[in-house]
Protein backbone atom coordinates (compact mmCIF):
# COMPACT_ATOMS: atom_id res chain seq x y z
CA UNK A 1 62.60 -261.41 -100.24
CA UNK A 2 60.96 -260.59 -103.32
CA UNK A 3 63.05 -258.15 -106.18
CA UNK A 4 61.31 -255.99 -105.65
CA UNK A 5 62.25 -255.59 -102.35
CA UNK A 6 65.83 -256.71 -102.96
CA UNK A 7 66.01 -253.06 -105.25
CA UNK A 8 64.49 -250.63 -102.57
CA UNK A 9 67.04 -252.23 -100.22
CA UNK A 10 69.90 -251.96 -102.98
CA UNK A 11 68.57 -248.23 -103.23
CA UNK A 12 69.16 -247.33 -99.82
CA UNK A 13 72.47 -248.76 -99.48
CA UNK A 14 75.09 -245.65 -99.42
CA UNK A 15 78.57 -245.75 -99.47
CA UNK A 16 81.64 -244.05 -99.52
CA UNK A 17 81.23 -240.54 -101.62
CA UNK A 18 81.90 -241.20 -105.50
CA UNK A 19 85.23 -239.81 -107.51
CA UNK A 20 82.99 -237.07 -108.70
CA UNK A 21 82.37 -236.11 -105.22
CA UNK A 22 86.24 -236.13 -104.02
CA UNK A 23 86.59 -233.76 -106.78
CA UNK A 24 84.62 -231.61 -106.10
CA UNK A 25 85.58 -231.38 -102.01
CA UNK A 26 88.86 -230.93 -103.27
CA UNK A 27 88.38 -228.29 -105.29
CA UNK A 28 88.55 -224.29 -104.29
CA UNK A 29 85.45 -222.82 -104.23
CA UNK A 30 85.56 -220.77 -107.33
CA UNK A 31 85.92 -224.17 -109.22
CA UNK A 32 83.37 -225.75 -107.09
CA UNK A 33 80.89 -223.95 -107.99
CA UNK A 34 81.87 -223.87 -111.81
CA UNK A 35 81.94 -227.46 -111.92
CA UNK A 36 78.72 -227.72 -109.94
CA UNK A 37 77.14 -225.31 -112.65
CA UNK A 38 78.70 -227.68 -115.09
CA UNK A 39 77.60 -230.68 -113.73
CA UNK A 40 74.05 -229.43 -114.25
CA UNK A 41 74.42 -227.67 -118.15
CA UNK A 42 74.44 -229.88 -121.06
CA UNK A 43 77.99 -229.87 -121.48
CA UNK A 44 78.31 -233.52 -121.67
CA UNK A 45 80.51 -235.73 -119.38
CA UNK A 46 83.15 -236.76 -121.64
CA UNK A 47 84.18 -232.82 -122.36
CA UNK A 48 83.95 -231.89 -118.82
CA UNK A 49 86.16 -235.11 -118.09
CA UNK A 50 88.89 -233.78 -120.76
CA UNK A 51 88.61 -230.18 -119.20
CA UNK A 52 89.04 -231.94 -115.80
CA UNK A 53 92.55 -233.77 -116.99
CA UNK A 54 93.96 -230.93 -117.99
CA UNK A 55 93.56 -228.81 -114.94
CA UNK A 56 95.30 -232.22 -113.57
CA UNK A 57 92.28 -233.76 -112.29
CA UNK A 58 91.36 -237.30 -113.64
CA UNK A 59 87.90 -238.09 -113.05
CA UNK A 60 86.45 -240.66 -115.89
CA UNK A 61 83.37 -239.72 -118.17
CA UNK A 62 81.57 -242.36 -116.70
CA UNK A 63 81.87 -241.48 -113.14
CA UNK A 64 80.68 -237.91 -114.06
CA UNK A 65 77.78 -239.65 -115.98
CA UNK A 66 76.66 -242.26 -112.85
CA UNK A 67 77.05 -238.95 -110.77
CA UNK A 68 74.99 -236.99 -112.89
CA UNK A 69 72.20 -239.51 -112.83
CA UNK A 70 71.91 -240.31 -109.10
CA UNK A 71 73.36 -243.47 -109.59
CA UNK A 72 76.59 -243.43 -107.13
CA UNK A 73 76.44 -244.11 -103.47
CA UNK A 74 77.31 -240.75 -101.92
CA UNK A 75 75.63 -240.11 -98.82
CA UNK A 76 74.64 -237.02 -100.28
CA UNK A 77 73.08 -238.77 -103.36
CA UNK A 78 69.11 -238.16 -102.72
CA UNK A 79 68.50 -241.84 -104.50
């Protein structure tokens, strides 16, 4: 198997939905659709993730980041 191969396999691979994810589901539906509209402003991850704590959710910077970029395994995930 060449890497090449190896990374469109890798790519496919999808796993259980991502922290960001389990947020979200578990949020109600007025804050679901904030944080969705956050997710997708510039508001970067790190202030989101502080916003987040307070409200009593814990959800790291970096997860909102990998999220952000495609880069979790959520089914929903389009990579």
């Amino acid at each position: 198997m060449t890497l090449l191969d190896e990374l469109a396999a890798d790519a496919t691979i999808k796993g259980p939905s991502c922290t960001t994810t389990l947020a979200l589901e578990a949020m109600e539906p007025d804050d679901r659709a904030d944080m969705l509209e956050a997710l997708a402003s510039g508001y970067t991850a790190a202030a989101l993730s502080r916003v987040l704590k307070r409200r009593g959710i814990s959800l790291a910077p970096q997860s909102i980041a990998r999220h952000r970029r495609g880069e979790c395994k959520c089914p929903s995930n389009p990579s």
